[in-house]
C-alpha atoms as a PDB file:
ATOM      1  CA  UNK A   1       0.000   0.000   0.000  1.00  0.00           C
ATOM      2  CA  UNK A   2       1.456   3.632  -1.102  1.00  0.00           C
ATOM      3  CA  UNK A   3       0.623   6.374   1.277  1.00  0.00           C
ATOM      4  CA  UNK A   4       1.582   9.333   1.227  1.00  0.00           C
ATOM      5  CA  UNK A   5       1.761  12.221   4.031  1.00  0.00           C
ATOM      6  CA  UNK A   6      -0.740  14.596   4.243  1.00  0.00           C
ATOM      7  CA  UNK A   7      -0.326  18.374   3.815  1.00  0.00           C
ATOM      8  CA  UNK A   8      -3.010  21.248   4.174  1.00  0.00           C
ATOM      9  CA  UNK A   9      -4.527  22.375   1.233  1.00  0.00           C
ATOM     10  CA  UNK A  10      -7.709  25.090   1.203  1.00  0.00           C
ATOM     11  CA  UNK A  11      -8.602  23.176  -2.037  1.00  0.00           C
ATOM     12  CA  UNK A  12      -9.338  19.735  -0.388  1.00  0.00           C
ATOM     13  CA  UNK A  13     -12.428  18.703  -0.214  1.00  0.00           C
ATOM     14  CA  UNK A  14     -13.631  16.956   2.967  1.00  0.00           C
ATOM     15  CA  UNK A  15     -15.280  13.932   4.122  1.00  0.00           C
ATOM     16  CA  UNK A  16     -16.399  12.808   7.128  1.00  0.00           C
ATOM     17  CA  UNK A  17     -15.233   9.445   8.361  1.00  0.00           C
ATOM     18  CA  UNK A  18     -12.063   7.548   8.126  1.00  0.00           C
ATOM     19  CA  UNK A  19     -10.178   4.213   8.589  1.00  0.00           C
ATOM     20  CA  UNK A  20      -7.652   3.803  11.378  1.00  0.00           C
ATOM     21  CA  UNK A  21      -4.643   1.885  10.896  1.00  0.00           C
ATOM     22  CA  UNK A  22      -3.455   1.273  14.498  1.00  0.00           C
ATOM     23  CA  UNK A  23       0.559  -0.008  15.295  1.00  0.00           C
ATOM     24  CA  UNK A  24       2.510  -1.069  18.198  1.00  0.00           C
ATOM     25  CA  UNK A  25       6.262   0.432  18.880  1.00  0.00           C
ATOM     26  CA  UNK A  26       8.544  -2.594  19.504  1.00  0.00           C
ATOM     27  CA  UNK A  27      10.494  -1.215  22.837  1.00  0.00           C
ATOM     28  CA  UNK A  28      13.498  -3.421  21.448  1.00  0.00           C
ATOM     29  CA  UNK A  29      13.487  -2.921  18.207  1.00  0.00           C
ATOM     30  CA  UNK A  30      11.613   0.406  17.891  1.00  0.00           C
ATOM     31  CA  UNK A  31       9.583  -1.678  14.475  1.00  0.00           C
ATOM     32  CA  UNK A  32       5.935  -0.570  14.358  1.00  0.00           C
ATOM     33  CA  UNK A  33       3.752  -3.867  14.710  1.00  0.00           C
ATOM     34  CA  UNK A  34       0.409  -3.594  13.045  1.00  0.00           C
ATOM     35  CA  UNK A  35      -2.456  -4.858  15.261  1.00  0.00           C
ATOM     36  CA  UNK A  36      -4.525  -6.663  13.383  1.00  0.00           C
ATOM     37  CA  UNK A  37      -8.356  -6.316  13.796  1.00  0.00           C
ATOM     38  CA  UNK A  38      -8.755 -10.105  13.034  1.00  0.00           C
ATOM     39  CA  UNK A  39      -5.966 -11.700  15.464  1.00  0.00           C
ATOM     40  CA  UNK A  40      -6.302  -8.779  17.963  1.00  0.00           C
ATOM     41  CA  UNK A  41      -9.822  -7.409  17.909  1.00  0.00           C
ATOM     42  CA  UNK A  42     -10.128  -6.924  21.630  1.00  0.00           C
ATOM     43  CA  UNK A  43      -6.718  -4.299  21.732  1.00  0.00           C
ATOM     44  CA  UNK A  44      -7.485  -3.146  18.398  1.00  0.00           C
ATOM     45  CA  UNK A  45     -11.079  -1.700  19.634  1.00  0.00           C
ATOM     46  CA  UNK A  46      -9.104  -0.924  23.270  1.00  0.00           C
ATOM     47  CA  UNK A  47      -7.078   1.707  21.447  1.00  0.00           C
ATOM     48  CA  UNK A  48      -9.405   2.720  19.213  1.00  0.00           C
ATOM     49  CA  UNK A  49     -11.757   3.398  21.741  1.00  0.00           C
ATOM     50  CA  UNK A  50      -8.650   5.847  23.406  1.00  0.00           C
ATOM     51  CA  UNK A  51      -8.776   7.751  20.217  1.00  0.00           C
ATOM     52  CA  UNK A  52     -12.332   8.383  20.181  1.00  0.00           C
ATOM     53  CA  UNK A  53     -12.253   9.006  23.580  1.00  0.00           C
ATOM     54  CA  UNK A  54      -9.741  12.463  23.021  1.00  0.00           C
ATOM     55  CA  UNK A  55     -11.789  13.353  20.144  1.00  0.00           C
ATOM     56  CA  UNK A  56     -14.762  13.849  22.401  1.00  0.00           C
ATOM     57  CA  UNK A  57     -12.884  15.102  25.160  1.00  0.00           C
ATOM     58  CA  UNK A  58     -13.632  18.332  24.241  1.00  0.00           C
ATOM     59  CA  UNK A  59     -17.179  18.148  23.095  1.00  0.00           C
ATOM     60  CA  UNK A  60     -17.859  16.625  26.034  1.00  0.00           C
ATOM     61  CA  UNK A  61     -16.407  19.030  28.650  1.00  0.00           C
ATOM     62  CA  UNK A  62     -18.454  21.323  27.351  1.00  0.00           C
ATOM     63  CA  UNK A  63     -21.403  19.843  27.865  1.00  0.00           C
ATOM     64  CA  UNK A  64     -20.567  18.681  31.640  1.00  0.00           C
ATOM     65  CA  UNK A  65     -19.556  22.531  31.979  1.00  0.00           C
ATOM     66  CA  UNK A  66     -23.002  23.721  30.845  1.00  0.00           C
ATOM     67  CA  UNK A  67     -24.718  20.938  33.313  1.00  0.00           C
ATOM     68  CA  UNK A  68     -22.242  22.201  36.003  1.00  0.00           C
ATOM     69  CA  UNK A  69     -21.810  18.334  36.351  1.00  0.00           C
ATOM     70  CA  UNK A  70     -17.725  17.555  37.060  1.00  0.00           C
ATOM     71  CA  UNK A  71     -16.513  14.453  35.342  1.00  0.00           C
ATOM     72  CA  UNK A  72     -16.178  11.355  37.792  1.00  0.00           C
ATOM     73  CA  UNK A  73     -12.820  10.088  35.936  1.00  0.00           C
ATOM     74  CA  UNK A  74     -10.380  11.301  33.551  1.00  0.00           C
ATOM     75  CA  UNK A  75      -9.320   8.065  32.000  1.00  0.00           C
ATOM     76  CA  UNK A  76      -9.679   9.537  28.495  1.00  0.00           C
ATOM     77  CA  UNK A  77      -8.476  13.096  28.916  1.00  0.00           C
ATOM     78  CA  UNK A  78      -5.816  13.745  26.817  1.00  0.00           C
ATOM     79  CA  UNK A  79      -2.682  14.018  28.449  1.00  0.00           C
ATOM     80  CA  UNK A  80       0.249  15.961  26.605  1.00  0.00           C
ATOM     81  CA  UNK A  81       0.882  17.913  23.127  1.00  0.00           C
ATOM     82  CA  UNK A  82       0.254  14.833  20.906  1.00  0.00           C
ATOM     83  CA  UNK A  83      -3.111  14.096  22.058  1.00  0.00           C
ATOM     84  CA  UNK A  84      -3.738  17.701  21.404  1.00  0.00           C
ATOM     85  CA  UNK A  85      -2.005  18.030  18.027  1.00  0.00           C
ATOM     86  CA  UNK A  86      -4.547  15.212  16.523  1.00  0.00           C
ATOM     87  CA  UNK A  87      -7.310  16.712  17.708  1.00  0.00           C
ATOM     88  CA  UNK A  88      -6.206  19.679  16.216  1.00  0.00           C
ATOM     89  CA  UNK A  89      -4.846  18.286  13.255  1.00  0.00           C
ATOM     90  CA  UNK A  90      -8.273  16.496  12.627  1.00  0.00           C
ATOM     91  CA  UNK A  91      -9.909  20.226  12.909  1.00  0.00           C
ATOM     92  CA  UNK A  92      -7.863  21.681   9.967  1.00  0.00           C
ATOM     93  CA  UNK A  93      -8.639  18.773   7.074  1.00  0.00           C
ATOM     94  CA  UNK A  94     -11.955  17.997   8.728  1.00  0.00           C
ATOM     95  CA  UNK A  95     -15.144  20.688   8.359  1.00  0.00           C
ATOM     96  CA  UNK A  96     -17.494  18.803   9.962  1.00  0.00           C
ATOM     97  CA  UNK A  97     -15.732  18.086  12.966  1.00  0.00           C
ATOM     98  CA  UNK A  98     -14.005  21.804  13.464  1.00  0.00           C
ATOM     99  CA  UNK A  99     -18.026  22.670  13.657  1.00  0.00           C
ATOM    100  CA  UNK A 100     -19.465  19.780  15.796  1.00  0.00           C
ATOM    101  CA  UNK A 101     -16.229  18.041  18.157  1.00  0.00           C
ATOM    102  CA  UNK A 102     -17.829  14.349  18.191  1.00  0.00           C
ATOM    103  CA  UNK A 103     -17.088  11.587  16.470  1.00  0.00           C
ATOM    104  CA  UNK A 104     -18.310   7.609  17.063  1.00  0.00           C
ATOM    105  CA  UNK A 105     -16.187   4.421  15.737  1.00  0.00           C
ATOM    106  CA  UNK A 106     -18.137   1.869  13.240  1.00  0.00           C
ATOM    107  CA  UNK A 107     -16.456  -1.827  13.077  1.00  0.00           C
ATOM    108  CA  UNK A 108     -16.270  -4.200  10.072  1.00  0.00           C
ATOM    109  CA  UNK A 109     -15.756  -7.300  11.388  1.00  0.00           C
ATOM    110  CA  UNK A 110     -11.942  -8.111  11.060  1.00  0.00           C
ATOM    111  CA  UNK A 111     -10.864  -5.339   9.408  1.00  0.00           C
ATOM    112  CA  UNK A 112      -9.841  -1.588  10.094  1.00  0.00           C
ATOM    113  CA  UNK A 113     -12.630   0.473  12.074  1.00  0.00           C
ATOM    114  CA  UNK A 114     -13.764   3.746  11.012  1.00  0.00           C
ATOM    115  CA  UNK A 115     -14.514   6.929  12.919  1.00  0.00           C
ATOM    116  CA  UNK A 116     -17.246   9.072  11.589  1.00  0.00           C
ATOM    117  CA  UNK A 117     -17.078  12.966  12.945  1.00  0.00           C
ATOM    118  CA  UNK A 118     -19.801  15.822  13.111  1.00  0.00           C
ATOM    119  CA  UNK A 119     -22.672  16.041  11.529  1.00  0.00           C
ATOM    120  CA  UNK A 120     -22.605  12.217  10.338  1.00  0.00           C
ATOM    121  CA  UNK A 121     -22.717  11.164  13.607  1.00  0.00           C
ATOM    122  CA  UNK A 122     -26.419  12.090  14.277  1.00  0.00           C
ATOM    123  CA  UNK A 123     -27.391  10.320  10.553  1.00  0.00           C
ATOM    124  CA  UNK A 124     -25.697   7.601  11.241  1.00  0.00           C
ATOM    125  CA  UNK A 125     -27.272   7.095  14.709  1.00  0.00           C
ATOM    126  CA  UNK A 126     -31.158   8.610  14.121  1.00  0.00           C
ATOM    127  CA  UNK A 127     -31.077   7.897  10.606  1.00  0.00           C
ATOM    128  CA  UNK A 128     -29.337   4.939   9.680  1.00  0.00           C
ATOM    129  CA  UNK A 129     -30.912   3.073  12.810  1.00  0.00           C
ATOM    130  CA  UNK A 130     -28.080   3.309  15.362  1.00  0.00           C
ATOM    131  CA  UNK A 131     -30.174   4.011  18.014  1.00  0.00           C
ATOM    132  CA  UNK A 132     -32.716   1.454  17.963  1.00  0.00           C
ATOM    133  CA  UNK A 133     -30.292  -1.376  19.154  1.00  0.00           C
ATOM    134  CA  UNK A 134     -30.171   0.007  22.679  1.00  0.00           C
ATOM    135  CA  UNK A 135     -34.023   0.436  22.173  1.00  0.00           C
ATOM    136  CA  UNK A 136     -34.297  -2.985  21.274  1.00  0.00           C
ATOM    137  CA  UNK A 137     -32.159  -4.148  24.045  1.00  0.00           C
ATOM    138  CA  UNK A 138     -34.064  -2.504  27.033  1.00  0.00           C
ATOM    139  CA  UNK A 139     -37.457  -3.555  25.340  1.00  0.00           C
ATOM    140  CA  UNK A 140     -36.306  -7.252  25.084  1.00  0.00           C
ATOM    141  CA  UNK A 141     -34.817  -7.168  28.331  1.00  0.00           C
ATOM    142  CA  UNK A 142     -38.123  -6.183  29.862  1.00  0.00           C
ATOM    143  CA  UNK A 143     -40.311  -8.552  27.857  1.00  0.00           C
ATOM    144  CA  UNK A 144     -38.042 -11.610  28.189  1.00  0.00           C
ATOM    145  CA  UNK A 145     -35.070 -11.042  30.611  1.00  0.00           C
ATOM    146  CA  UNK A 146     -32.565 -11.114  28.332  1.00  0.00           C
ATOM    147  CA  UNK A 147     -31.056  -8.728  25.689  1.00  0.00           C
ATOM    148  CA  UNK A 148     -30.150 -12.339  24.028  1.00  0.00           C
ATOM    149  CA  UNK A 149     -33.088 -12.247  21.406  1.00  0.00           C
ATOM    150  CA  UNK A 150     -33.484 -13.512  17.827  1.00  0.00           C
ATOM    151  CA  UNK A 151     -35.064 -10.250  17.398  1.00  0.00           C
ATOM    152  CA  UNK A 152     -32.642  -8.272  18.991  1.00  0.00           C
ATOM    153  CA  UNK A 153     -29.697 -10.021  17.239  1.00  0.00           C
ATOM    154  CA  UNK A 154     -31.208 -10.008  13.884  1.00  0.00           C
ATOM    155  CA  UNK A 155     -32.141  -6.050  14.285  1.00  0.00           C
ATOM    156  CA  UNK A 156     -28.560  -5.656  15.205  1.00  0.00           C
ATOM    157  CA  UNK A 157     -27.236  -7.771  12.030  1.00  0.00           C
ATOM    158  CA  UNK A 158     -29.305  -4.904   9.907  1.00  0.00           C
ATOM    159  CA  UNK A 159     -28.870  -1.693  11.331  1.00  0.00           C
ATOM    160  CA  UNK A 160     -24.459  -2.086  11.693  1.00  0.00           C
ATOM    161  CA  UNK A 161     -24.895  -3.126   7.990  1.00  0.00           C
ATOM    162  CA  UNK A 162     -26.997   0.446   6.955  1.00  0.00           C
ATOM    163  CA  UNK A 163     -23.926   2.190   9.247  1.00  0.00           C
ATOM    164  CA  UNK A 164     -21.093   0.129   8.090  1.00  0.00           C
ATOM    165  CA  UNK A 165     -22.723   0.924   4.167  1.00  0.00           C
ATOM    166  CA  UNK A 166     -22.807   5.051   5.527  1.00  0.00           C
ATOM    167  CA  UNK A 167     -19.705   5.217   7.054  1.00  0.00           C
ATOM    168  CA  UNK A 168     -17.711   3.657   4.192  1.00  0.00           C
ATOM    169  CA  UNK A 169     -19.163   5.027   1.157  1.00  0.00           C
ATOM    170  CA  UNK A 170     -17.502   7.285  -0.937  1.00  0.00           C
ATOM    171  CA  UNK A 171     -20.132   9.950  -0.134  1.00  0.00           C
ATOM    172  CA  UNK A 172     -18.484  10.429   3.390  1.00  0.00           C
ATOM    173  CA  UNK A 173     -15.417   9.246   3.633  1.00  0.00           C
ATOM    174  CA  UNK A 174     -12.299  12.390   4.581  1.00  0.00           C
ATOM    175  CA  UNK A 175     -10.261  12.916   1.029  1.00  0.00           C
ATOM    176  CA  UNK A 176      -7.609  14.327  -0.110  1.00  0.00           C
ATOM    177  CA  UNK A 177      -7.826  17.044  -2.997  1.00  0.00           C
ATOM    178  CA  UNK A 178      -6.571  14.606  -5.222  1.00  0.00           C
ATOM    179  CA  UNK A 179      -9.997  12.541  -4.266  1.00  0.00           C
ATOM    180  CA  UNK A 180      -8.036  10.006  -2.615  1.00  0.00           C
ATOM    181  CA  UNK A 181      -9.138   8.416   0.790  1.00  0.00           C
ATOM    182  CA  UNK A 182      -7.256   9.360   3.801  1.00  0.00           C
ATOM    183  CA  UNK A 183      -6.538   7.125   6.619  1.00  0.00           C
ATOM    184  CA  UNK A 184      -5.679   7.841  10.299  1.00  0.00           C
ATOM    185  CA  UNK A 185      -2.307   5.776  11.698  1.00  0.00           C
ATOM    186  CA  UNK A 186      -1.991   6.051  15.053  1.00  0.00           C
ATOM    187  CA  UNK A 187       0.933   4.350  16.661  1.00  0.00           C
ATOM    188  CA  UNK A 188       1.309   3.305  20.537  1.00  0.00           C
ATOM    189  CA  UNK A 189       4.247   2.478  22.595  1.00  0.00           C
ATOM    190  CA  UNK A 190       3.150   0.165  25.601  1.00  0.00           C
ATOM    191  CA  UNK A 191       4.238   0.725  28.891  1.00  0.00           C
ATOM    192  CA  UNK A 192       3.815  -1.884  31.472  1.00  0.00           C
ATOM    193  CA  UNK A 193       1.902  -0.175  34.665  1.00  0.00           C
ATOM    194  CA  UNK A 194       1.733  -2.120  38.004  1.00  0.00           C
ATOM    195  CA  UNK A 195       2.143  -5.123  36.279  1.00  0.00           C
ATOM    196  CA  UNK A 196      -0.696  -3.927  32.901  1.00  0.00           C
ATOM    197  CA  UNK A 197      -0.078  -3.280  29.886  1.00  0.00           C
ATOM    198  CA  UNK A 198      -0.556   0.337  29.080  1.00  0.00           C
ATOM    199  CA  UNK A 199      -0.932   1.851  25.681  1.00  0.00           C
ATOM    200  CA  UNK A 200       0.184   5.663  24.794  1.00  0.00           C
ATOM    201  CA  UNK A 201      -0.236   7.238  21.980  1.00  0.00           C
ATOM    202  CA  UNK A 202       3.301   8.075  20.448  1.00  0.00           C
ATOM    203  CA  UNK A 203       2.926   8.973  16.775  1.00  0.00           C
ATOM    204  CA  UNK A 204       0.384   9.318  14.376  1.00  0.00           C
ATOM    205  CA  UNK A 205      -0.245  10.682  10.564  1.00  0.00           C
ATOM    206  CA  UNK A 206      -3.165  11.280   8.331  1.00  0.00           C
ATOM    207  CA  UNK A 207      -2.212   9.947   4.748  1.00  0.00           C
ATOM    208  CA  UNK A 208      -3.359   9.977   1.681  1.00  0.00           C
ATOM    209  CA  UNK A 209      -4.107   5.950   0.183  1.00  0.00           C
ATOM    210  CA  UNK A 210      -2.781   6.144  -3.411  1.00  0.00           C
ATOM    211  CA  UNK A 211      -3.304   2.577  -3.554  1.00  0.00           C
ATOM    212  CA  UNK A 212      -6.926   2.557  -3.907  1.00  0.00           C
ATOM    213  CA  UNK A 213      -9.455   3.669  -6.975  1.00  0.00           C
ATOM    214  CA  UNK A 214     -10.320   7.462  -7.056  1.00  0.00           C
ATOM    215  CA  UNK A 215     -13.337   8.214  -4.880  1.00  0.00           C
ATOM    216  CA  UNK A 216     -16.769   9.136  -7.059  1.00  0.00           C
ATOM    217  CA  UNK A 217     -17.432  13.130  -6.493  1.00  0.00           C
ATOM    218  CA  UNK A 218     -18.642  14.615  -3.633  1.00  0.00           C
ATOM    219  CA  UNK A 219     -23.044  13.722  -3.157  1.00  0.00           C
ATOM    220  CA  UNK A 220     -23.679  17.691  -3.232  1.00  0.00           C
ATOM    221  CA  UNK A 221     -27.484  16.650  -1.956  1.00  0.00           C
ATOM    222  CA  UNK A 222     -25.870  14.999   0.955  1.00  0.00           C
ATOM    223  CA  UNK A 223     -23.916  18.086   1.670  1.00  0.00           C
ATOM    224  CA  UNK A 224     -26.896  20.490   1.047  1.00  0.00           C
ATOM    225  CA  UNK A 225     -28.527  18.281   3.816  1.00  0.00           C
ATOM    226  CA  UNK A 226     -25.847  18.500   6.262  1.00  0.00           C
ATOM    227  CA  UNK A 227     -26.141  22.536   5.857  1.00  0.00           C
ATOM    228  CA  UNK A 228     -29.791  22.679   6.027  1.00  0.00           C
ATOM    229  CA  UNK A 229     -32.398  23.309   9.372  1.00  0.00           C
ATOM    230  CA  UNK A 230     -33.463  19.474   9.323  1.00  0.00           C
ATOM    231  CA  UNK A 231     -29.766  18.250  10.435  1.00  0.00           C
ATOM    232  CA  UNK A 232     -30.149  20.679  13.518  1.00  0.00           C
ATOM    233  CA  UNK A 233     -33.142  18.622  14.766  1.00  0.00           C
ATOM    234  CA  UNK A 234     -30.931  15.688  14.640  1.00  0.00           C
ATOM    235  CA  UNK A 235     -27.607  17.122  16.104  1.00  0.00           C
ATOM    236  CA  UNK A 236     -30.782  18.371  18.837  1.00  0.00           C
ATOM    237  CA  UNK A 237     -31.756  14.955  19.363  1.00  0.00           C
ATOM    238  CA  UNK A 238     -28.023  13.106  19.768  1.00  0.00           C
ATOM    239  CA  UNK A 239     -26.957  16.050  22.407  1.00  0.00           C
ATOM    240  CA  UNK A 240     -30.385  15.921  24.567  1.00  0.00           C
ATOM    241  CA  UNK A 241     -29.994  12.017  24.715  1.00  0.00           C
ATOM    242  CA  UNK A 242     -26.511  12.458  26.144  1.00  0.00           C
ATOM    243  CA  UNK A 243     -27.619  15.039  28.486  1.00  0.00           C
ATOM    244  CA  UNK A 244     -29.695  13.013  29.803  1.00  0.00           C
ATOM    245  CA  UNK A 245     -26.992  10.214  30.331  1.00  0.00           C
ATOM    246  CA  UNK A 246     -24.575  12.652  31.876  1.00  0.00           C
ATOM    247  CA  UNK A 247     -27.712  13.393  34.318  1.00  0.00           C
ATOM    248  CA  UNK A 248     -28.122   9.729  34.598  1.00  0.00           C
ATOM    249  CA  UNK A 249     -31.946  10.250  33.309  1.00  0.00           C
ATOM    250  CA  UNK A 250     -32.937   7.469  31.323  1.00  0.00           C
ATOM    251  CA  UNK A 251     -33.658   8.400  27.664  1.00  0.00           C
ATOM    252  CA  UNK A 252     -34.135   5.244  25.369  1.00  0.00           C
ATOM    253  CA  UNK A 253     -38.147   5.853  25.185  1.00  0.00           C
ATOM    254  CA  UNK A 254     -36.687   8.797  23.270  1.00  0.00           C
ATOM    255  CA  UNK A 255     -34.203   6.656  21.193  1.00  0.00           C
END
C-alpha cells in the first residue's frame, strides 16, 4: 500500500469518516507492529476506543460545563501535546468536525474500524438506525429477561450493515484534494503499569491511500442536507440524549 503524508490544502475537499490503521512500537526494536483487527480485535477496539475518547474530550467538557456536572474520571483526557495536536490536526482537514467536536467508531468485522465525525454522527445514529439497538435491548430485556433475542440479534445484524454501508461510502469518507481516501495511523508504545499493559499514543499521521481507486465526487445533496435546518433537529436529538446520560436520566423511550 502507497501512502503518502498529508499536507493542508484550502482546495481539499472533505469527508467525514475515516479508517484507522493502528501499530505497536517494539520497545526493542523500535519496528511498528500492526495490530490486526482479526488476530487482535479486543486491543485493536481498546485503542481505538482511546482515540475516540480524546476526540470527544472536548465536546464533552463542554457539555458537563453547561450541566455544572464535574466528570467522575479522567481516564480519556488527553494528556500531553500529541493528544492535542490530533485533535487539532483532525480540525484543519476535517469541516465537519471543526463545527461539531464528536465523532463515534463503526467496526467491520476483522478489518480496520472507522470513525465518523460531526454532523454524520447524528445520521448515522437517528437515521441509519443506530439508536434502535439500545431500544431494542431494554425492550427485550423487559419482555423476556434477556437482551439475548433472535429479534434483537437479527435487528442488530441490519442496522451495523446500513452504518457500516454510511460510514464507508464514498459519499463520506475524509479525502484528499486529489480525491483520494485518507486514513488515520496512530501508533502506541506500551508501557507496562503495576504489572498492565498500558498503551500511549506516540505517533500518528493522516495519509493519503494512493493505492486505492479514485473516490466518485462529492453527493452535493448529501452536503446540502448536512447545511440545512433538518440536520439541527438531529444534532438536537443526539446532544439531549446524552444530556440526559450525563444526568443519569434514562432516555431510550426517546431513542
Amino acid at each position: 500500500m502507497e501512502i503518502r503524508p498529508l499536507g493542508a490544502s484550502k482546495n481539499q475537499n472533505f469527508g467525514y469518516s475515516f479508517r484507522v490503521n493502528i501499530c505497536i512500537k517494539d520497545g526493542k526494536t523500535l519496528e511498528n507492529v500492526f495490530v490486526n483487527p482479526s488476530k487482535d480485535t479486543k486491543l485493536y477496539k481498546n485503542l481505538n476506543s482511546k482515540i475516540v475518547g480524546w476526540l470527544n474530550e472536548e465536546y464533552y467538557g463542554k457539555l458537563r460545563k453547561y450541566l455544572g456536572i464535574t466528570k467522575k474520571t479522567n481516564s480519556a483526557q488527553p494528556e500531553g501535546d500529541i493528544h492535542k495536536e490530533l485533535i487539532d490536526k483532525l480540525k484543519e482537514i476535517d469541516s465537519d468536525y471543526a463545527k461539531l467536536n464528536y465523532v463515534r467508531s463503526v467496526y467491520p468485522k476483522d478489518k480496520l474500524g472507522y470513525i465518523v465525525t460531526g454532523a454524520d454522527v447524528p445520521i448515522l445514529e437517528n437515521i441509519k438506525g443506530a439508536k434502535h439497538i439500545g431500544t431494542a435491548k431494554a425492550d427485550s430485556k423487559f419482555t423476556y429477561g434477556s437482551t439475548r433475542t433472535n429479534y434483537v440479534r437479527n435487528l442488530s445484524q441490519i442496522i451495523k450493515g446500513n452504518m457500516l454501508n454510511f460510514a464507508q461510502s464514498d459519499d463520506i469518507l475524509l479525502r484528499s484534494k486529489n480525491d483520494k481516501e485518507i486514513m488515520l495511523r496512530a501508533i502506541f508504545k506500551k508501557n507496562d503499569k503495576k504489572g498492565l499493559p498500558a498503551y500511549e499514543l506516540d505517533s500518528f499521521e493522516f495519509h493519503e491511500n494512493t493505492s486505492l481507486p479514485t473516490l466518485k465526487p462529492v453527493n452535493q445533496a448529501l452536503e446540502n442536507y448536512k447545511n440545512s435546518s433538518e440536520i439541527l433537529n438531529e444534532i438536537r436529538q443526539m446532544v439531549q440524549h446524552q444530556i440526559n446520560r450525563i444526568k443519569g436520566v434514562k432516555s431510550h423511550n426517546l431513542w
